[in-house]
Every structure is written in structure tokens, then in C-alpha cells.
C-alpha atoms as a PDB file:
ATOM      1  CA  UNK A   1      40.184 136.170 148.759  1.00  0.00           C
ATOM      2  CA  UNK A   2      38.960 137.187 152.141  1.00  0.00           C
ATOM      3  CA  UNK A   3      35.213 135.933 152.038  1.00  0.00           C
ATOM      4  CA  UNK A   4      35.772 133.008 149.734  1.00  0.00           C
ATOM      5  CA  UNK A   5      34.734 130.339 152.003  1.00  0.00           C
ATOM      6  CA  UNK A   6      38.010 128.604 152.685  1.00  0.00           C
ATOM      7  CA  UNK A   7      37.079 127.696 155.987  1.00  0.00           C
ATOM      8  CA  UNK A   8      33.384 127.249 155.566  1.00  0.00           C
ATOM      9  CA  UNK A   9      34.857 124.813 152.788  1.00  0.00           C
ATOM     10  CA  UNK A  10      37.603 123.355 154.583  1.00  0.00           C
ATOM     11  CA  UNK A  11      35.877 122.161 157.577  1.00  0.00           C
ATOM     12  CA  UNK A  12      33.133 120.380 155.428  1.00  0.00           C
ATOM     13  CA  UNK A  13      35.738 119.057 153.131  1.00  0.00           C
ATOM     14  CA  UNK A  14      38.003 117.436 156.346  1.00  0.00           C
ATOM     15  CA  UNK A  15      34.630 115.814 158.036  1.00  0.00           C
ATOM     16  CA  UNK A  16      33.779 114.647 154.744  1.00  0.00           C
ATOM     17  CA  UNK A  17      37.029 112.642 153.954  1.00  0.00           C
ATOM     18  CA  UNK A  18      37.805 112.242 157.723  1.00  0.00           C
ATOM     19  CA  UNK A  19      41.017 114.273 157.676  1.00  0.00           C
ATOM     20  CA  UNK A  20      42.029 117.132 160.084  1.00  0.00           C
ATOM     21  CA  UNK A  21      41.132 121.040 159.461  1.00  0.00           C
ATOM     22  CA  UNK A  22      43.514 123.503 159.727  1.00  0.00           C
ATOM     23  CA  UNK A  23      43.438 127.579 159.900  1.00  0.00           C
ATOM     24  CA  UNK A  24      46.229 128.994 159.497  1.00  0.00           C
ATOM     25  CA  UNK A  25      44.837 132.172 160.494  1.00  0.00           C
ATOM     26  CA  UNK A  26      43.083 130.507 163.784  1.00  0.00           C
ATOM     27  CA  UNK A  27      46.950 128.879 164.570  1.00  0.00           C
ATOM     28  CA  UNK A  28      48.458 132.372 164.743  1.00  0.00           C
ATOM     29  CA  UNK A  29      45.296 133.706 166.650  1.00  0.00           C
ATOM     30  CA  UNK A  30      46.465 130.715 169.191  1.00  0.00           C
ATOM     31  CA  UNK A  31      49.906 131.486 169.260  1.00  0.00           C
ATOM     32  CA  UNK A  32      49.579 135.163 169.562  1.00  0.00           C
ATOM     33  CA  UNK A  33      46.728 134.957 171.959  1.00  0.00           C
ATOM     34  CA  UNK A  34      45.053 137.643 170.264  1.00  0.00           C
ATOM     35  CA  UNK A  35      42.999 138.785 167.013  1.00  0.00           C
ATOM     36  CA  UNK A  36      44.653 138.790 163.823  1.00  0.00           C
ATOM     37  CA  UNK A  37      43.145 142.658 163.615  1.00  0.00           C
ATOM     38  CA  UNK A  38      44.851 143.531 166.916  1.00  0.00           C
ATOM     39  CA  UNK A  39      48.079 142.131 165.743  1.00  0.00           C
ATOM     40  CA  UNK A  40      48.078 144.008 162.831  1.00  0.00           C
ATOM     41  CA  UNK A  41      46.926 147.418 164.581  1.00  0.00           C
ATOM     42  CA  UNK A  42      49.772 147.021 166.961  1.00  0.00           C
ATOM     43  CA  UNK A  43      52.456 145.586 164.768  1.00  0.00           C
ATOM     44  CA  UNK A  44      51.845 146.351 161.312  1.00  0.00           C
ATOM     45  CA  UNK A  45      51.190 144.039 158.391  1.00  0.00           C
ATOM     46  CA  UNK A  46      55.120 142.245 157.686  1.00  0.00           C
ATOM     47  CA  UNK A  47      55.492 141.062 161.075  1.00  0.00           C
ATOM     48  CA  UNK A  48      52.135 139.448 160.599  1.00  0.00           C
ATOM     49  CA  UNK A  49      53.055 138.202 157.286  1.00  0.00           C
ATOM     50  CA  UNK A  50      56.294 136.694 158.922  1.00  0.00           C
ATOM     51  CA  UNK A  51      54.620 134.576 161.208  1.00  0.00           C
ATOM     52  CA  UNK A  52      51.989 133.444 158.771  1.00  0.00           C
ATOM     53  CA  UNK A  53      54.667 132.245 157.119  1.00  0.00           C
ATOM     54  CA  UNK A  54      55.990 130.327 160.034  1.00  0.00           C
ATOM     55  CA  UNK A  55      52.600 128.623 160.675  1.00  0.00           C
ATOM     56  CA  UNK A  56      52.148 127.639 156.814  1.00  0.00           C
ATOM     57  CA  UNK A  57      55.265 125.719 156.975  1.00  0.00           C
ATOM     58  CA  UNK A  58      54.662 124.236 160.194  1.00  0.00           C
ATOM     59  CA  UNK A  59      51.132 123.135 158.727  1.00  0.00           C
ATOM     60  CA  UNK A  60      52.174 121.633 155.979  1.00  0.00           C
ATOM     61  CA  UNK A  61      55.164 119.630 157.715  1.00  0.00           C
ATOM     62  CA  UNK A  62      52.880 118.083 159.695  1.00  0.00           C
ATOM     63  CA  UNK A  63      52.363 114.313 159.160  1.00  0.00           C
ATOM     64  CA  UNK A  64      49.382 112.468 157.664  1.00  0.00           C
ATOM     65  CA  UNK A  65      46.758 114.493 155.485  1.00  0.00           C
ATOM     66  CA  UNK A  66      44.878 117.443 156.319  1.00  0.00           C
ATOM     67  CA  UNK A  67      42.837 120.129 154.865  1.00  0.00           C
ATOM     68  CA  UNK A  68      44.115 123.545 155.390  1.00  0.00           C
ATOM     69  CA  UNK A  69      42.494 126.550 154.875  1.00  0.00           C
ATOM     70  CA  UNK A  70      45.144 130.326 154.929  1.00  0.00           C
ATOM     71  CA  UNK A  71      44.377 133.636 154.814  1.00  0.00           C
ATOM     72  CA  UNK A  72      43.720 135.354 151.762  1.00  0.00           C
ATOM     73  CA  UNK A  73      46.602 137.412 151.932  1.00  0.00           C
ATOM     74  CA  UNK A  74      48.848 134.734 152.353  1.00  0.00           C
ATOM     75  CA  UNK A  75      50.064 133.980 148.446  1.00  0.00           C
ATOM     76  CA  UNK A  76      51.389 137.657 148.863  1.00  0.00           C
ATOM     77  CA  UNK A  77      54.756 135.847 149.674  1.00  0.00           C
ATOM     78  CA  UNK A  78      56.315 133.583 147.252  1.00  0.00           C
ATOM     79  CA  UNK A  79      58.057 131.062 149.721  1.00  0.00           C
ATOM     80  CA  UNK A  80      53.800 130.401 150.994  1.00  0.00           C
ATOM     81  CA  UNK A  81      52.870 130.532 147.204  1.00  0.00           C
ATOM     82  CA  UNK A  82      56.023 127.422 146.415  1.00  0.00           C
ATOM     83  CA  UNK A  83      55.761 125.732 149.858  1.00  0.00           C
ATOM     84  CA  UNK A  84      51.362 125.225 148.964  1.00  0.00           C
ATOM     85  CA  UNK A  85      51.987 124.890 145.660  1.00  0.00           C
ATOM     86  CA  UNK A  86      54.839 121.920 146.275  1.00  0.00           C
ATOM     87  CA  UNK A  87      53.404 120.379 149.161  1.00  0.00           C
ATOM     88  CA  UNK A  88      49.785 120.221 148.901  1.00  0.00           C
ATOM     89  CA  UNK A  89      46.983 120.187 146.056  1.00  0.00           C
ATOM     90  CA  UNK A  90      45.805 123.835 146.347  1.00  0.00           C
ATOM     91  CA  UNK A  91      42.253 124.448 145.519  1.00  0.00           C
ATOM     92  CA  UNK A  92      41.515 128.262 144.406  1.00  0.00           C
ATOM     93  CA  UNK A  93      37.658 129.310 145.763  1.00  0.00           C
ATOM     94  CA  UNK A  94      37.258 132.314 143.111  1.00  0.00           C
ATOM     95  CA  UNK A  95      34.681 134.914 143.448  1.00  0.00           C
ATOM     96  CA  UNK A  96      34.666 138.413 142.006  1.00  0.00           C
ATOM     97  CA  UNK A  97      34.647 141.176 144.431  1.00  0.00           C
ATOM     98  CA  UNK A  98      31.107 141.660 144.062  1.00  0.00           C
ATOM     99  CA  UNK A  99      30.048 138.082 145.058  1.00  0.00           C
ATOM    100  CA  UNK A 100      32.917 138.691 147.900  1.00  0.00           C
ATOM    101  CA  UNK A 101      31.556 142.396 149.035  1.00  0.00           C
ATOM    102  CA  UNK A 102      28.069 141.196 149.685  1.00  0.00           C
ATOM    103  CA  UNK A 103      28.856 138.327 151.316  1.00  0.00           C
ATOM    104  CA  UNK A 104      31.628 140.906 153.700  1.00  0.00           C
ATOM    105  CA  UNK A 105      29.785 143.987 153.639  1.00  0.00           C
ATOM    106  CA  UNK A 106      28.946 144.049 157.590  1.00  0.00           C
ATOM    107  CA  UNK A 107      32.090 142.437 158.824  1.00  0.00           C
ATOM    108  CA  UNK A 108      34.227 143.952 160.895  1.00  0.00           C
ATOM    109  CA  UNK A 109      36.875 141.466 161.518  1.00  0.00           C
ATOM    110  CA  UNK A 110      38.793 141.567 158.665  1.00  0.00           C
ATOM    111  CA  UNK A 111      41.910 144.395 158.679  1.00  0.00           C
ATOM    112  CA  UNK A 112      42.353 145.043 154.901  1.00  0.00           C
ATOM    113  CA  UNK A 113      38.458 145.716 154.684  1.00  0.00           C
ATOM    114  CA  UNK A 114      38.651 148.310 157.409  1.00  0.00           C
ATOM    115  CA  UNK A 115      38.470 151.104 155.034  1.00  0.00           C
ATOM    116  CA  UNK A 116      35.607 153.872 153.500  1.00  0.00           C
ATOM    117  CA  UNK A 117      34.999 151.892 150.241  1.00  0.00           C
ATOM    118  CA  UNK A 118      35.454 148.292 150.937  1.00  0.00           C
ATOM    119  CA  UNK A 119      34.194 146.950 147.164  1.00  0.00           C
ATOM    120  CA  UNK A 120      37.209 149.314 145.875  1.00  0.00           C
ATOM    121  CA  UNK A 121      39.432 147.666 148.113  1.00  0.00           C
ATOM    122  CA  UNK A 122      38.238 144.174 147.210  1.00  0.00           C
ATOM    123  CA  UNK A 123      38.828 145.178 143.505  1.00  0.00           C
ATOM    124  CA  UNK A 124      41.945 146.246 144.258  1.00  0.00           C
ATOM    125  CA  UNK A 125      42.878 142.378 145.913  1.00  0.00           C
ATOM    126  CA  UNK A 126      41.504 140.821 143.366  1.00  0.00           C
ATOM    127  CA  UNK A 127      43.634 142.380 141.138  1.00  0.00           C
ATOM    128  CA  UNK A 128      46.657 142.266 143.264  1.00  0.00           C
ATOM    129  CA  UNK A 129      45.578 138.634 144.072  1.00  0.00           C
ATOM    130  CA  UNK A 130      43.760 136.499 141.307  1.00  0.00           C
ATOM    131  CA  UNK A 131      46.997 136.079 138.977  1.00  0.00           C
ATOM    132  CA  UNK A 132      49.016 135.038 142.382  1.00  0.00           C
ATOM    133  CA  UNK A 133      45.956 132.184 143.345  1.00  0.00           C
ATOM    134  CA  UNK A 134      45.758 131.108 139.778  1.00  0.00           C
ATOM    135  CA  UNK A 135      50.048 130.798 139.887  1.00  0.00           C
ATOM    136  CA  UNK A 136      49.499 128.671 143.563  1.00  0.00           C
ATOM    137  CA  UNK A 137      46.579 126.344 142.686  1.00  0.00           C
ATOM    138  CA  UNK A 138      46.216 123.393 141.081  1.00  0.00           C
ATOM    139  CA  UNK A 139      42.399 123.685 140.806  1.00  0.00           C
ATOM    140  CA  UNK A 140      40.378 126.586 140.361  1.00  0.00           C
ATOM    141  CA  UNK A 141      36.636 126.389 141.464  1.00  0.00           C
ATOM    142  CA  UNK A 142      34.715 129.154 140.525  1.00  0.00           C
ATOM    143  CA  UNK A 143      32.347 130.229 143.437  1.00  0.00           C
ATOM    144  CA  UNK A 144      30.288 132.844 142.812  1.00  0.00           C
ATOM    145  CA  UNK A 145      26.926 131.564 144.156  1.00  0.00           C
ATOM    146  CA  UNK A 146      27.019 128.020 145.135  1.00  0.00           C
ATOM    147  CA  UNK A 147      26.357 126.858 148.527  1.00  0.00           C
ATOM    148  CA  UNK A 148      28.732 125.901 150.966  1.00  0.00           C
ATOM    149  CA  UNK A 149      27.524 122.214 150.669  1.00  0.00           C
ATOM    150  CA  UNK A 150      27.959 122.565 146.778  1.00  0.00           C
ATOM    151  CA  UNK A 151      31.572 124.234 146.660  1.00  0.00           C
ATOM    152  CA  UNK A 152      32.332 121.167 149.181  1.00  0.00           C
ATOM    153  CA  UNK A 153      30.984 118.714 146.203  1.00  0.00           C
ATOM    154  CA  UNK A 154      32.654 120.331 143.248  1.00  0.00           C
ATOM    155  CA  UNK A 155      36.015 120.504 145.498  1.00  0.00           C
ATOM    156  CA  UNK A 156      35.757 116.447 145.981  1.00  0.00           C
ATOM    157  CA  UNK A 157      34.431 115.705 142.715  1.00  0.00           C
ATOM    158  CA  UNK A 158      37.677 117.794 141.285  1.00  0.00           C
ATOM    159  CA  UNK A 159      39.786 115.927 143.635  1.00  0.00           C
ATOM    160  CA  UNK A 160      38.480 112.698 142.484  1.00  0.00           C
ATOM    161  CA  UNK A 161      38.545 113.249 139.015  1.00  0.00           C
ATOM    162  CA  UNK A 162      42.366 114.136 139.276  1.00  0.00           C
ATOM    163  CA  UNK A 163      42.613 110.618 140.742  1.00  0.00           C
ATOM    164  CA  UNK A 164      43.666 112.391 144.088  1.00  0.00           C
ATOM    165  CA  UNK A 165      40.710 111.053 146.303  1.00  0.00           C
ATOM    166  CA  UNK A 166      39.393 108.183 146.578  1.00  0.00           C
ATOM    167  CA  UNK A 167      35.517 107.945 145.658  1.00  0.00           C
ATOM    168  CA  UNK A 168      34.536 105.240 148.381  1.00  0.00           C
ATOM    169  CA  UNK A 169      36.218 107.413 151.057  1.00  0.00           C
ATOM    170  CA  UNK A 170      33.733 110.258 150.619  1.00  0.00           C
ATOM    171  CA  UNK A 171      30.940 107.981 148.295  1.00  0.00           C
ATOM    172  CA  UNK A 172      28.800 107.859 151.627  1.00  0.00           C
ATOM    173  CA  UNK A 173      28.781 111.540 152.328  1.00  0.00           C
ATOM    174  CA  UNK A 174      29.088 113.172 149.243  1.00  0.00           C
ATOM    175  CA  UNK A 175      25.408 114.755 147.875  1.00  0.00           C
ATOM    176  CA  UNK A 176      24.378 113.757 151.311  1.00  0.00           C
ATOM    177  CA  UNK A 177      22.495 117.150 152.919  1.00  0.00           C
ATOM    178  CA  UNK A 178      24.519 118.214 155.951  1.00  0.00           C
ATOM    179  CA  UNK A 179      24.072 117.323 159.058  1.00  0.00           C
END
């Protein structure tokens, strides 16, 4: 969901394991050369969905491991929802739209929050949403309060649990403060 932290996360996550970030949403902001919001204002949403789409794949062909981070809206399309779901380990950030609205309620970046009643709206993609992230992911962390730092922790130890991560790759950074 749009708020849930997945790049906050991410980038954390990467340094900590020493892997590449991606954003899928910051690659199409490069390749456009513009703001996702602009994009959408002058093209509508399926275009935009379209070349999210592009961008996912690309991501995920990409060589060598990486954390990635997508939009929120971008499980919308099945082909994203199989291509995650096959070629990564997908880890769901869940929040309820309450936890999500005060943590969005003064930004103005975000296109499908540009609206009179934003909370409605964030009910409404939750309920579009949650069963779609819960079909995608692997993991589901639920994030309603924890810090950045401590999502990045339970994301790891869920990883390494799984047997997915190895603990001395991340044993030296993990419940270390941030730097």
C-alpha cells in the first residue's frame, strides 16, 4: 500500500545485506523524465500501468540479487503479481489504512490520494489490494507501528528463518542502531 515503507525498508534492507536497491517507481520517473503524478495527469493510469510493467520485468531480469521495492498499485496486474511472485521472495509490509492515512495525510505526491477523503480512498485500496498482496507474497509482515529500523529486522529475521539469508551476512548489522 502506498505509505507502507517499501522503500524506507528496501534501502535499509539492501545496505544491510550489501545488495542493490531498486524503485521501480524511481526507474520509470528516470525513464520518463518526469513525476509519476505528471504522467498520470497527462496520460491516464493504463499507460502508466504498462510501463510499470515493463520496468518490473526488466528489474527482476537483472543479474545477481537485489532488493526491489514497486509501487503499491503494481499487483493490480497479474503478469507483475506471477513475475514477483515467481522470481523473487516477496515480502508484504501490511498496515491498515489508518496506520497508512496518518503516516500520508500531508502528502501530495501520491496520484490515487489526490482526492477529498483520502482515509476512504485508502479503505477502498486496501480492500481492492490486501487479498492481491497476500496472493503475491511469500511473507507477510505486519507493520502497523514499528520503526523503520524494526520492519528492516523482522524482514531479515523472516528471511533467515526461511533459510533464505544467510545470518553471518547481516549478523554484524542486524540490531545494530543505524547509522
Amino acid at each position: 500500500m502506498p505509505g507502507g515503507g517499501k522503500s524506507s525498508v528496501g534501502k535499509q534492507m539492501a545496505r544491510q545485506i550489501g545488495v542493490p536497491f531498486f524503485d521501480s517507481d524511481h526507474e520509470i520517473e528516470r525513464r520518463i523524465g518526469s513525476s509519476i503524478r505528471q504522467f498520470f495527469d497527462q496520460h491516464g493510469e493504463e499507460p502508466f500501468r504498462d510501463l510499470e510493467s515493463e520496468v518490473i520485468a526488466e528489474l527482476l531480469a537483472r543479474p545477481g540479487e537485489a532488493v526491489l521495492a514497486t509501487g503499491g498499485g503494481a499487483v493490480l496486474r497479474e503478469r507483475n503479481r506471477e513475475l514477483l511472485h515467481a522470481g523473487a521472495t516477496v515480502l508484504y509490509l501490511r498496515a491498515t489504512p489508518e496506520d497508512l492515512f496518518r503516516r500520508l495525510r500531508h502528502d501530495t505526491t501520491r496520484p490515487m490520494l489526490q482526492v477529498r477523503d483520502p482515509l476512504a480512498r485508502l479503505r477502498e485500496l486496501h480492500q481492492q489490494r490486501d487479498p492481491l498482496y497476500r496472493r503475491c507474497a511469500h511473507y507477510v509482515l505486519e507493520c502497523a507501528r514499528p520503526s523503520v529500523h524494526g520492519l528492516v529486522n523482522m524482514a531479515l529475521m523472516q528471511l533467515e528463518l526461511a533459510g533464505l539469508l544467510d545470518p553471518t551476512r547481516v549478523a554484524a548489522t542486524v540490531g545494530a542502531e543505524p547509522h
